[in-house]
PDB file of N, CA and C in Angstrom:
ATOM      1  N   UNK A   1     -56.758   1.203   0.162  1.00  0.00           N
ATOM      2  CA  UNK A   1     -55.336   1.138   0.386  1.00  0.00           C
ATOM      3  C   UNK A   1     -54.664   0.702  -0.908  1.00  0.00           C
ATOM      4  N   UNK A   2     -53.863   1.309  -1.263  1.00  0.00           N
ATOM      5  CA  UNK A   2     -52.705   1.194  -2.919  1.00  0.00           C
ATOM      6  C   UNK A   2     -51.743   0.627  -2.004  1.00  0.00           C
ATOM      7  N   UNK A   3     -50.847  -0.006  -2.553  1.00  0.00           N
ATOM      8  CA  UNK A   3     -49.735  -0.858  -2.358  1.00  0.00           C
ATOM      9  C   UNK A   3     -48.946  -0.764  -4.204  1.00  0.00           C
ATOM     10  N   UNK A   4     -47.817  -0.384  -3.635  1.00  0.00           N
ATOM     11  CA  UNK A   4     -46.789  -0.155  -4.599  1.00  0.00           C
ATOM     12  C   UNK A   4     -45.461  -0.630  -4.331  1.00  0.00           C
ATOM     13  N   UNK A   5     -45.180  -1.713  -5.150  1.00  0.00           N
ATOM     14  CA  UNK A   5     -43.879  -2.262  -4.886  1.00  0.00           C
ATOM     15  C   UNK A   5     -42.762  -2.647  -6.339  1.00  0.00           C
ATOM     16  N   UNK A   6     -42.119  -2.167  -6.149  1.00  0.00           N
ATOM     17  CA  UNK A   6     -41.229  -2.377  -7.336  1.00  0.00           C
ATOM     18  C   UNK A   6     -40.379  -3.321  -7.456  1.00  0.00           C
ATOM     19  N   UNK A   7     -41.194  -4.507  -8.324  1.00  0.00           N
ATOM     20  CA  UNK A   7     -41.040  -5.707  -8.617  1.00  0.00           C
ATOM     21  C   UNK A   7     -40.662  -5.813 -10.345  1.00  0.00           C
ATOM     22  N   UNK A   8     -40.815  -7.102 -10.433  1.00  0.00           N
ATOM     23  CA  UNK A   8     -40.417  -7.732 -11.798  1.00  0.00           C
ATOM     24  C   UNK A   8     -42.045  -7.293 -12.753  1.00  0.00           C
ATOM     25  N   UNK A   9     -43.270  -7.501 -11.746  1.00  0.00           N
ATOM     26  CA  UNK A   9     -44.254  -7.323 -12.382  1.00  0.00           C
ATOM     27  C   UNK A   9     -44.682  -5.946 -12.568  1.00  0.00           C
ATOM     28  N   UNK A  10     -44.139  -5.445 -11.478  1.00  0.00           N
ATOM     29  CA  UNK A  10     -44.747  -4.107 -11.848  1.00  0.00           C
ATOM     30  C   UNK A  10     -43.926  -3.143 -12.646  1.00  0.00           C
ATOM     31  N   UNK A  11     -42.814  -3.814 -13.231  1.00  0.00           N
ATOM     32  CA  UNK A  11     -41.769  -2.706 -13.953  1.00  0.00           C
ATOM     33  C   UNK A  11     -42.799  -3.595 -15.190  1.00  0.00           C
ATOM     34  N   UNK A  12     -43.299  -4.604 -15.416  1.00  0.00           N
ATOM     35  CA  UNK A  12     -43.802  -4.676 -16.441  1.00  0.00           C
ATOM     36  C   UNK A  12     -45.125  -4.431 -16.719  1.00  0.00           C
ATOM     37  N   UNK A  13     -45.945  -3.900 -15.978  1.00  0.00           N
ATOM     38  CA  UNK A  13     -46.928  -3.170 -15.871  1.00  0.00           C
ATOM     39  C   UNK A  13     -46.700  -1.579 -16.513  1.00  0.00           C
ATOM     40  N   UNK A  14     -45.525  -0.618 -15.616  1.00  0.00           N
ATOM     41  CA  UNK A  14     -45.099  -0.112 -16.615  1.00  0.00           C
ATOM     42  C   UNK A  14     -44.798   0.032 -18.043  1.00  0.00           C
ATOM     43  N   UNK A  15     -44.099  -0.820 -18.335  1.00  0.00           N
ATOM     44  CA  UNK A  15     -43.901  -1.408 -19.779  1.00  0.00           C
ATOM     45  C   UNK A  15     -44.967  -1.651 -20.737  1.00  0.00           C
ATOM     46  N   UNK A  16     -46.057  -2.134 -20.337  1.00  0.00           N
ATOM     47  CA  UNK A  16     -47.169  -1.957 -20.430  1.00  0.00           C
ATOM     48  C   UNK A  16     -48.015  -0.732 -20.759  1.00  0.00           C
ATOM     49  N   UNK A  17     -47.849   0.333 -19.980  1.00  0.00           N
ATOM     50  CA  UNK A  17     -48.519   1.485 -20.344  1.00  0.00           C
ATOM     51  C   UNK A  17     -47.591   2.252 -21.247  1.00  0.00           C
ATOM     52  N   UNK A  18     -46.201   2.221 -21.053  1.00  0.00           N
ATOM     53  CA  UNK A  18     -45.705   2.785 -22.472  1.00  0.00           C
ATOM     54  C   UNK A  18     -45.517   2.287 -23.857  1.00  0.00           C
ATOM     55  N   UNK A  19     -46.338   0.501 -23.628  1.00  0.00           N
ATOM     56  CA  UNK A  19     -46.172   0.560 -25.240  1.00  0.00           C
ATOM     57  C   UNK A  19     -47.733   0.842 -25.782  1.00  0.00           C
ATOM     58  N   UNK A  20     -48.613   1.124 -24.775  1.00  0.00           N
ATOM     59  CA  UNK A  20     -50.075   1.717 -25.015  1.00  0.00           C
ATOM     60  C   UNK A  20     -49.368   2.759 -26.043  1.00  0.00           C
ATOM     61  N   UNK A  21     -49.068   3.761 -25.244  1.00  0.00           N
ATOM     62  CA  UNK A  21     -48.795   4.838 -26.023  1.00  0.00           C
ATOM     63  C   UNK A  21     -47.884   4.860 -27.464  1.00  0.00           C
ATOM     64  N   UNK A  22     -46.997   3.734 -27.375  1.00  0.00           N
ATOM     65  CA  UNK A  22     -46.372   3.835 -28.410  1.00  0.00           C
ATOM     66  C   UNK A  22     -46.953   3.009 -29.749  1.00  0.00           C
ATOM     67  N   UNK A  23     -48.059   2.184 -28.965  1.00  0.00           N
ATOM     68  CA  UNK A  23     -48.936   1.715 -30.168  1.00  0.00           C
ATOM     69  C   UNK A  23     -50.415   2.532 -30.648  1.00  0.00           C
ATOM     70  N   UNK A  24     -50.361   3.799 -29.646  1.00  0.00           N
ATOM     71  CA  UNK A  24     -51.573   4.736 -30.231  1.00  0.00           C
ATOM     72  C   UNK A  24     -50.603   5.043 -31.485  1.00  0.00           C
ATOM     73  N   UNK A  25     -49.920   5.820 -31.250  1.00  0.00           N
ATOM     74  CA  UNK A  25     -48.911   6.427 -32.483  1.00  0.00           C
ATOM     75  C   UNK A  25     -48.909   5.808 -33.537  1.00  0.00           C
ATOM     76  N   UNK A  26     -48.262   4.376 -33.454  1.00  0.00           N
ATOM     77  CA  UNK A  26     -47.828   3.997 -34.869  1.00  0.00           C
ATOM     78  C   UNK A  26     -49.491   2.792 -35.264  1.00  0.00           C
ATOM     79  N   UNK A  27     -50.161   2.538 -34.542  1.00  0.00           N
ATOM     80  CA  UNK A  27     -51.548   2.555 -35.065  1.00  0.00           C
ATOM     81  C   UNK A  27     -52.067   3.619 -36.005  1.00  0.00           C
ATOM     82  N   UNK A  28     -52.176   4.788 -35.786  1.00  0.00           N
ATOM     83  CA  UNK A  28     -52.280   5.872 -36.325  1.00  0.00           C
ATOM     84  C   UNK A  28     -51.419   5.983 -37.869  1.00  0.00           C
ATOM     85  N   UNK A  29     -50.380   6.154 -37.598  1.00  0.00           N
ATOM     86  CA  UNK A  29     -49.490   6.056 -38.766  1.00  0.00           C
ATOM     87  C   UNK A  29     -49.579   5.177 -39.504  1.00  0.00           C
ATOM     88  N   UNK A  30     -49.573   3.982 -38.907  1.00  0.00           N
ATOM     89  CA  UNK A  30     -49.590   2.875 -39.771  1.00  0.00           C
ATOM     90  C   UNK A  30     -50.889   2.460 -40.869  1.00  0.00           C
ATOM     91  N   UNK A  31     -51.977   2.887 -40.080  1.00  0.00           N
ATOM     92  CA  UNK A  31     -53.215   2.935 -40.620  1.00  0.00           C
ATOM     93  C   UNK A  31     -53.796   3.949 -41.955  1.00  0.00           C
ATOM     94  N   UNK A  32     -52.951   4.987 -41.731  1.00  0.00           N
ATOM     95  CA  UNK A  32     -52.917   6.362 -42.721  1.00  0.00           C
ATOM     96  C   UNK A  32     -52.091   5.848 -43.939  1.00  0.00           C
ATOM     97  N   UNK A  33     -50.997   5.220 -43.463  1.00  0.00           N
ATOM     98  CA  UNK A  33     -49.965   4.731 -44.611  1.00  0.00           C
ATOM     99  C   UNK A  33     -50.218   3.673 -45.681  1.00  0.00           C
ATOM    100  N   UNK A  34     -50.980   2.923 -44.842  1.00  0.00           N
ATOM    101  CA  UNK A  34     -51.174   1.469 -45.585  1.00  0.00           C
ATOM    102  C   UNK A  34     -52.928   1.290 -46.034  1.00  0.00           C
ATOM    103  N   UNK A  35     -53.729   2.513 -46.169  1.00  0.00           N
ATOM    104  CA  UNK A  35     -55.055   2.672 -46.267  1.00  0.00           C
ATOM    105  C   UNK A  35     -55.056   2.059 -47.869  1.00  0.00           C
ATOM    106  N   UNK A  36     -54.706   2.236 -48.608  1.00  0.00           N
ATOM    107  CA  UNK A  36     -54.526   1.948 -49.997  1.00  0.00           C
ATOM    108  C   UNK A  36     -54.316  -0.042 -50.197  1.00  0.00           C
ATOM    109  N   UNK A  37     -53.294   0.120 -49.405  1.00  0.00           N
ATOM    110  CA  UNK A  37     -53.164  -1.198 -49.254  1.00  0.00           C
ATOM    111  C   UNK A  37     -53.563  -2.591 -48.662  1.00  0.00           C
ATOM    112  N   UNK A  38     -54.567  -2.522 -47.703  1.00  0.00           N
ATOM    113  CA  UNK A  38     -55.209  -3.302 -46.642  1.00  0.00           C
ATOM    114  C   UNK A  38     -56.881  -3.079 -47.107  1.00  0.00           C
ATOM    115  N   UNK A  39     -57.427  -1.890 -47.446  1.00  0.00           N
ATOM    116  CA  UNK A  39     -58.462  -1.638 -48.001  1.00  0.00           C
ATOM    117  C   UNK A  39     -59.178  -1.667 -47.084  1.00  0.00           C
ATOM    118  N   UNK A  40     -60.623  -1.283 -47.462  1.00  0.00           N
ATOM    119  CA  UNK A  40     -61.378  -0.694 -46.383  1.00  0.00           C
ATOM    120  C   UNK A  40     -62.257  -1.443 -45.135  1.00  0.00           C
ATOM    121  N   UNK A  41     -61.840  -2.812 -45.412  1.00  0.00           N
ATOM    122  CA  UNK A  41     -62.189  -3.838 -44.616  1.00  0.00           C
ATOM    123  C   UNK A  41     -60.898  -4.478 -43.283  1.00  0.00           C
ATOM    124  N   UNK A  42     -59.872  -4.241 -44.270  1.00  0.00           N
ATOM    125  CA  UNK A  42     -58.776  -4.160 -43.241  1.00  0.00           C
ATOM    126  C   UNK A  42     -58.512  -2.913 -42.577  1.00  0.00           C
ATOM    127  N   UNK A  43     -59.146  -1.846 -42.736  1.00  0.00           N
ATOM    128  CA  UNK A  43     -58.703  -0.371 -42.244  1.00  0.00           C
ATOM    129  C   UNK A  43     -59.887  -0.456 -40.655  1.00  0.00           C
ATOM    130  N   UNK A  44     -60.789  -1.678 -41.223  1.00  0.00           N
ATOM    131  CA  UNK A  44     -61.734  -1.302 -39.747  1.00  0.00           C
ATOM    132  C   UNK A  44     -61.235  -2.957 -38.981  1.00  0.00           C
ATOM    133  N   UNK A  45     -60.495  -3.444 -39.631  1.00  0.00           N
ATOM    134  CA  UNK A  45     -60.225  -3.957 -38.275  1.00  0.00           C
ATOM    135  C   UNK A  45     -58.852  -3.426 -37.894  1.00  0.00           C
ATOM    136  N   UNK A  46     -58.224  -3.062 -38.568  1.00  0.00           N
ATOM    137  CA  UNK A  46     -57.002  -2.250 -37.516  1.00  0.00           C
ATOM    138  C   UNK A  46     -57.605  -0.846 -36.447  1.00  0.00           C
ATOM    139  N   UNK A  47     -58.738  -0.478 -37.222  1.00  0.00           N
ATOM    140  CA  UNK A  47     -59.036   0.451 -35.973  1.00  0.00           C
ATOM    141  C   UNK A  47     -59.816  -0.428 -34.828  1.00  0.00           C
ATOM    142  N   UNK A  48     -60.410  -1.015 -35.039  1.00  0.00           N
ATOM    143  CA  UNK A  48     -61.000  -1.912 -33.991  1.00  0.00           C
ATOM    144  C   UNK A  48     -59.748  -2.592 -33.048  1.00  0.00           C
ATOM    145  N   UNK A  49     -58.738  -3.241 -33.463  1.00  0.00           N
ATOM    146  CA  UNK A  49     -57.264  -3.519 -33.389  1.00  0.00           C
ATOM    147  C   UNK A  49     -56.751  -2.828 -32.057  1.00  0.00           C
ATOM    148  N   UNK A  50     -56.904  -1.476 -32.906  1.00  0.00           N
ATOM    149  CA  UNK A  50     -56.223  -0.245 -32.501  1.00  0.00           C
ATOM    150  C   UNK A  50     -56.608   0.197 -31.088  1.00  0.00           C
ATOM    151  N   UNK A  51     -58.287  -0.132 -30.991  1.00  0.00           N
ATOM    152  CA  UNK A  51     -58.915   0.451 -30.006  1.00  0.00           C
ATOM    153  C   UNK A  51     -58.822  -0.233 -28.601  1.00  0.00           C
ATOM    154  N   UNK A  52     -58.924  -1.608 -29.059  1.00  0.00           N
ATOM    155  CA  UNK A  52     -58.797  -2.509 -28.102  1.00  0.00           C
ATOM    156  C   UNK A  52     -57.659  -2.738 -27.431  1.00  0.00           C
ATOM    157  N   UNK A  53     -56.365  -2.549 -27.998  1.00  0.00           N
ATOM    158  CA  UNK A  53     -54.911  -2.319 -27.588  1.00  0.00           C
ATOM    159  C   UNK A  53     -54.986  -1.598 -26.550  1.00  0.00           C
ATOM    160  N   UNK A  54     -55.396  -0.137 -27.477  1.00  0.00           N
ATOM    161  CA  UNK A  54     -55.192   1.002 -26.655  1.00  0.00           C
ATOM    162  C   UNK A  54     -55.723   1.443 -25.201  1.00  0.00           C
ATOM    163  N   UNK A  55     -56.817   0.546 -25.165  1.00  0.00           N
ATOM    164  CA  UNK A  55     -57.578   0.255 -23.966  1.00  0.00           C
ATOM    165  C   UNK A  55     -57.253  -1.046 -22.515  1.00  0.00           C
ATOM    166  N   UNK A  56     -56.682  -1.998 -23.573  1.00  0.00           N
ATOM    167  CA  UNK A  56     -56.588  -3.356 -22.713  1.00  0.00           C
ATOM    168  C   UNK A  56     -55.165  -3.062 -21.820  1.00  0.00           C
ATOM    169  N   UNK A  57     -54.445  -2.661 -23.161  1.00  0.00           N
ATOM    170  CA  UNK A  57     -52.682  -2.451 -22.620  1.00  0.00           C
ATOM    171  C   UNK A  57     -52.681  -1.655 -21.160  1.00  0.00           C
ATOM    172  N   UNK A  58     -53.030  -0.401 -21.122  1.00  0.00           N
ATOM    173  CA  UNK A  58     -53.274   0.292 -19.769  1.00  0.00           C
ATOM    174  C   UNK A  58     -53.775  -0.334 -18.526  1.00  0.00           C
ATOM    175  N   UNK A  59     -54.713  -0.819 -19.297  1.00  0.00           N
ATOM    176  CA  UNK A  59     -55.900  -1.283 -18.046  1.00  0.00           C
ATOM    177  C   UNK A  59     -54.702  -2.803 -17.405  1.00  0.00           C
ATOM    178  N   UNK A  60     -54.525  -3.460 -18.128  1.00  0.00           N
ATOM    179  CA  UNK A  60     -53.566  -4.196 -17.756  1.00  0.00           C
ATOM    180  C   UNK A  60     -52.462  -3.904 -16.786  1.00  0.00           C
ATOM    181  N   UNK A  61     -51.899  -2.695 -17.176  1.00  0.00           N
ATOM    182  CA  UNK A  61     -50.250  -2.155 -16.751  1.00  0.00           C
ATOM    183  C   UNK A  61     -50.719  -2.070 -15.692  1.00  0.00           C
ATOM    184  N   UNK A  62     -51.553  -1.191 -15.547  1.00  0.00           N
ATOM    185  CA  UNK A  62     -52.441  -0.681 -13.890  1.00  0.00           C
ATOM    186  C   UNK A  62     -52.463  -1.702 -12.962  1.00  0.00           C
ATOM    187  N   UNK A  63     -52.833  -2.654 -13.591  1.00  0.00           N
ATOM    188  CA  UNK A  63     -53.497  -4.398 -12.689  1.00  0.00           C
ATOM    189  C   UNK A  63     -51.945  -4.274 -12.525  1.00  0.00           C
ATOM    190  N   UNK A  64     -51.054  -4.950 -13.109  1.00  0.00           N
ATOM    191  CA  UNK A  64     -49.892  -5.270 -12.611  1.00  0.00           C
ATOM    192  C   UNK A  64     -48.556  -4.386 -11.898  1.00  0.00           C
ATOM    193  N   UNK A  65     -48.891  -3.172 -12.040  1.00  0.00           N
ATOM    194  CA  UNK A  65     -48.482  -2.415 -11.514  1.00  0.00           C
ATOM    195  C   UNK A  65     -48.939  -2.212  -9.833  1.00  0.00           C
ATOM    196  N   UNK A  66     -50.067  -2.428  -9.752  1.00  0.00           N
ATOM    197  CA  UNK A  66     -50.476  -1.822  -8.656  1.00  0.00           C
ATOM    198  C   UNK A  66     -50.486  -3.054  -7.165  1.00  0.00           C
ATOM    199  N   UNK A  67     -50.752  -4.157  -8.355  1.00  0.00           N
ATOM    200  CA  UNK A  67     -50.881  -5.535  -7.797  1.00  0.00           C
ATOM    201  C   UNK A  67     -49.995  -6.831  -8.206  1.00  0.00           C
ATOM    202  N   UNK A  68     -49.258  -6.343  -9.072  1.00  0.00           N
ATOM    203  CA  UNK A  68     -47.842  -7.309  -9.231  1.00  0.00           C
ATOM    204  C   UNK A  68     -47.004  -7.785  -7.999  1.00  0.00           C
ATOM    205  N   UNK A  69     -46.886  -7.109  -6.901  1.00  0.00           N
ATOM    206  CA  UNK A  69     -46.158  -7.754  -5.474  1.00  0.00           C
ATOM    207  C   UNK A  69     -47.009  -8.747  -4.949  1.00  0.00           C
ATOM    208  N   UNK A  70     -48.006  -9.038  -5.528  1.00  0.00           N
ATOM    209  CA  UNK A  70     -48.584  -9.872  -4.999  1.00  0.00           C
ATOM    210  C   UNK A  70     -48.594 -11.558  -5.470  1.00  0.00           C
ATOM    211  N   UNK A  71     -48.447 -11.229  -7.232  1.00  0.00           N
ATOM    212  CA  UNK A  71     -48.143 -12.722  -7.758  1.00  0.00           C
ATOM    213  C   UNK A  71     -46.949 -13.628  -7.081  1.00  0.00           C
ATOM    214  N   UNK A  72     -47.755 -14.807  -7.161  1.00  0.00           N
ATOM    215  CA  UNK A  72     -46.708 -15.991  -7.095  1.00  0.00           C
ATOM    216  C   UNK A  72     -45.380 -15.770  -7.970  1.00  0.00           C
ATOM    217  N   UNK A  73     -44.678 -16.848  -8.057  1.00  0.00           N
ATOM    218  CA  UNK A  73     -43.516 -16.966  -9.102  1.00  0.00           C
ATOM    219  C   UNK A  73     -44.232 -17.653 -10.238  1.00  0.00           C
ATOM    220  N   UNK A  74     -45.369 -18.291 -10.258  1.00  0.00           N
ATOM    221  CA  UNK A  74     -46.007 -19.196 -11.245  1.00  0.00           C
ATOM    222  C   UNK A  74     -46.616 -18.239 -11.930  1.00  0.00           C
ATOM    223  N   UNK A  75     -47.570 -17.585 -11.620  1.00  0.00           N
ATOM    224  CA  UNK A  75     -48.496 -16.643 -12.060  1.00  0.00           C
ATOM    225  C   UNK A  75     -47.613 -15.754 -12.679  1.00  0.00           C
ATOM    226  N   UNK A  76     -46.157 -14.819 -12.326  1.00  0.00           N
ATOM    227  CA  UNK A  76     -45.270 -13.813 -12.558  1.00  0.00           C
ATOM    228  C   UNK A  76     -44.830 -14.395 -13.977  1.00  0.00           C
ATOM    229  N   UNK A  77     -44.307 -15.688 -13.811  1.00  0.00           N
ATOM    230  CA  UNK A  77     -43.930 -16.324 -14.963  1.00  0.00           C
ATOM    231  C   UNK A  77     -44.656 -16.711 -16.090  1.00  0.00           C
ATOM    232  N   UNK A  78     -46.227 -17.036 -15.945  1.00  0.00           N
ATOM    233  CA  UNK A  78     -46.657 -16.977 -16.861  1.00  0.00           C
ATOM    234  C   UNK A  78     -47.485 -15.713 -17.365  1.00  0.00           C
ATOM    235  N   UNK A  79     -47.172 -14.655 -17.116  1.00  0.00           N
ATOM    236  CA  UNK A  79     -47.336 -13.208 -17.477  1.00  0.00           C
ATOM    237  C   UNK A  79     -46.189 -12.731 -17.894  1.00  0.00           C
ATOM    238  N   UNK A  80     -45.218 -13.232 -17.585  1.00  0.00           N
ATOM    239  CA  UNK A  80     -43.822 -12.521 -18.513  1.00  0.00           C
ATOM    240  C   UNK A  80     -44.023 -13.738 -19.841  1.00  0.00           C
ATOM    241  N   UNK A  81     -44.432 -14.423 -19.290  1.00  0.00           N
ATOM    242  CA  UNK A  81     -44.026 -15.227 -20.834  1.00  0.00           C
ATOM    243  C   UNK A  81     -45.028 -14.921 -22.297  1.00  0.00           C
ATOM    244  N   UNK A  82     -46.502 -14.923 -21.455  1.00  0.00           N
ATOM    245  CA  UNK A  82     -47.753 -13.803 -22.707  1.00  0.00           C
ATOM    246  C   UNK A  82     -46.853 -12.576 -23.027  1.00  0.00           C
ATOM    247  N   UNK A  83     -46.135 -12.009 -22.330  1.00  0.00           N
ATOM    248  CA  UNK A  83     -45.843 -10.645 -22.898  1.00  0.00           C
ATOM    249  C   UNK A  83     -44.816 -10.802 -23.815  1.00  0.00           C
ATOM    250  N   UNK A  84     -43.744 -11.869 -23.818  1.00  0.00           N
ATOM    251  CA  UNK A  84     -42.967 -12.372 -24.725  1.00  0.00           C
ATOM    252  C   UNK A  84     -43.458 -13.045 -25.688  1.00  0.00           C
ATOM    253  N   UNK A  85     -44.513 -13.199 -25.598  1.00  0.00           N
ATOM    254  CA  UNK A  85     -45.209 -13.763 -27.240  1.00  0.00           C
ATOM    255  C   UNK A  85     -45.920 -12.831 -28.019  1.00  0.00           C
ATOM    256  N   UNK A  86     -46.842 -11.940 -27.215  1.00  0.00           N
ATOM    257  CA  UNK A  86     -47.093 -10.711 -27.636  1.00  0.00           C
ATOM    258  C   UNK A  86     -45.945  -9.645 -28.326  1.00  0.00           C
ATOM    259  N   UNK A  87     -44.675  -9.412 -27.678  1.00  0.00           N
ATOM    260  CA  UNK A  87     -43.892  -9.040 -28.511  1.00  0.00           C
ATOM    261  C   UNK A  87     -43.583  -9.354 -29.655  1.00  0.00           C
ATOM    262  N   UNK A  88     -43.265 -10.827 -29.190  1.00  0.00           N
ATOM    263  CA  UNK A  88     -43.043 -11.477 -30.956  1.00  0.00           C
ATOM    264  C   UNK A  88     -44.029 -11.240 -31.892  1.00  0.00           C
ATOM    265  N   UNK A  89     -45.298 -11.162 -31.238  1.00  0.00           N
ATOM    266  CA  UNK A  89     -46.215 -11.189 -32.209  1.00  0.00           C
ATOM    267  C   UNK A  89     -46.161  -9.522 -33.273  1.00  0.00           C
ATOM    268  N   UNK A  90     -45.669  -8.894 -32.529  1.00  0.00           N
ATOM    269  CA  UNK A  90     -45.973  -7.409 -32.422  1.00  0.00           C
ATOM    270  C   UNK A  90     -44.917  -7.286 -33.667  1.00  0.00           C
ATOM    271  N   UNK A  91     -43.475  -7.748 -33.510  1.00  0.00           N
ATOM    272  CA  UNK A  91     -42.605  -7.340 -34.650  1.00  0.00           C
ATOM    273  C   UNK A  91     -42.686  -8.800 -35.582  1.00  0.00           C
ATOM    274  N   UNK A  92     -43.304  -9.796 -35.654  1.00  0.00           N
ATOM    275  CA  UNK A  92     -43.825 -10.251 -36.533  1.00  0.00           C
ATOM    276  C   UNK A  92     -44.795  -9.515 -37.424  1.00  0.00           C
ATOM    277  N   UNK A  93     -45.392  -9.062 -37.032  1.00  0.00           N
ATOM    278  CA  UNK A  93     -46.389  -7.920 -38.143  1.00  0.00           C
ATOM    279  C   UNK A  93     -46.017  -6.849 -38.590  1.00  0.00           C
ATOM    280  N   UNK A  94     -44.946  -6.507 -37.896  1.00  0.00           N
ATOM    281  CA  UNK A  94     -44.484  -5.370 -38.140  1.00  0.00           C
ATOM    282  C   UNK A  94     -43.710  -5.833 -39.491  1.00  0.00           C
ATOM    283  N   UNK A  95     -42.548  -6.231 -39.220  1.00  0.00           N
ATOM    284  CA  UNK A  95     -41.671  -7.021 -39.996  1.00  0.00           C
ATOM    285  C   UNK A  95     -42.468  -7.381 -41.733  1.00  0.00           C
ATOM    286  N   UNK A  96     -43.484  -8.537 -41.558  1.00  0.00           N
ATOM    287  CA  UNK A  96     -44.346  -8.947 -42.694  1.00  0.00           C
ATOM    288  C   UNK A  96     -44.802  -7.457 -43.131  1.00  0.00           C
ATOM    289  N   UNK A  97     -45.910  -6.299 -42.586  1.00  0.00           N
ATOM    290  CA  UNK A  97     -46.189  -5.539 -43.123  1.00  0.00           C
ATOM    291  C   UNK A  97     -45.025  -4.978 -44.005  1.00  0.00           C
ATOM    292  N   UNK A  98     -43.897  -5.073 -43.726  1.00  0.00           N
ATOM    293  CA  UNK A  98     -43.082  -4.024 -44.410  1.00  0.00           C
ATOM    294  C   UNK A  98     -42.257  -4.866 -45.249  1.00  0.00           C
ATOM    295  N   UNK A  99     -41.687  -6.069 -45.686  1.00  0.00           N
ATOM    296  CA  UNK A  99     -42.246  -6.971 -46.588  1.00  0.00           C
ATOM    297  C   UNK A  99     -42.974  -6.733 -48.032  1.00  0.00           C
ATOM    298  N   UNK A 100     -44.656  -6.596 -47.229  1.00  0.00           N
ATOM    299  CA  UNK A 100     -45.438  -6.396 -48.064  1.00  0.00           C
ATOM    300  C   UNK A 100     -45.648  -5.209 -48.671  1.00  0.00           C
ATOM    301  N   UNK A 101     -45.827  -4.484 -48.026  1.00  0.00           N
ATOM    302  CA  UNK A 101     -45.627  -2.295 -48.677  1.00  0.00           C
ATOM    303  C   UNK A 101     -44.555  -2.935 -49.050  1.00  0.00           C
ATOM    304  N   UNK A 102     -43.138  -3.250 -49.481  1.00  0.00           N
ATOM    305  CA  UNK A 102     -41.816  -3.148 -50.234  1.00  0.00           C
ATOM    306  C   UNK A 102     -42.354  -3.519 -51.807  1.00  0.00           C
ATOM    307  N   UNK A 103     -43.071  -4.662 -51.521  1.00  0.00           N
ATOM    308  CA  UNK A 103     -43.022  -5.780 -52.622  1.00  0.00           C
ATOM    309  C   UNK A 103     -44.603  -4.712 -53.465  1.00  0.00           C
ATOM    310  N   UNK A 104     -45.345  -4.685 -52.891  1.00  0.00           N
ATOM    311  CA  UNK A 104     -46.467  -3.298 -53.512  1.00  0.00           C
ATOM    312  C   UNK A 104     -46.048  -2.410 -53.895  1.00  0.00           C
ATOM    313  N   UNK A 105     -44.737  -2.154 -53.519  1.00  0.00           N
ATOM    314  CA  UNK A 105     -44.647  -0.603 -54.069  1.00  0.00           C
ATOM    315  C   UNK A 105     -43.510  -0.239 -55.845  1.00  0.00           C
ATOM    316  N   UNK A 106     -43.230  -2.196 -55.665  1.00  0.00           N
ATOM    317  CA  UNK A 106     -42.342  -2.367 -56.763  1.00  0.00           C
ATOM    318  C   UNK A 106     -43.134  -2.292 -58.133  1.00  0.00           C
TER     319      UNK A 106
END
């Protein structure tokens, strides 16, 4: 039996599987772009990075998607709040990488 309810968790379960996809992409890109620059020790852990994202993020969305009507308000809350640090974390690197390619390329 699936149970589907459209909650706070499961719109972020969603959210979830589309930034899978939007971090296959610019994994990809980003990795092609900055190969010169990170070198070949940083190129395998961004694919390692890359892989594990691309795998966890989904598998995640799914869990909370499918089973988000079910969290508490405690549990809901402290899953919106990992995902708000994870963001930060996300355009924190983003941000520094580009920073750094600026200041390399001078």
């Amino acid at each position: 039996m699936v149970n589907f309810g459209l909650n706070w968790m499961s719109i972020l379960g969603i959210v979830d599987l589309a930034l899978a996809i939007a971090y296959l992409v610019t994994a990809i890109l980003n990795a092609g772009m900055r190969s010169r620059i990170i070198g070949g020790l940083g190129i395998t852990f961004y694919i390692i990075q890359g892989l594990m994202a691309i795998v966890i993020l989904p598998f995640c969305g799914f869990i909370l998607l499918f089973n988000g009507w079910r969290l508490d308000p405690i549990l809901a809350t402290q899953q919106f709040l990992l995902h708000v640090l994870l963001i930060y974390l996300a355009f924190k690197d983003a941000f520094i990488f580009g920073i750094v390619s600026r200041q390399s390329q001078r």
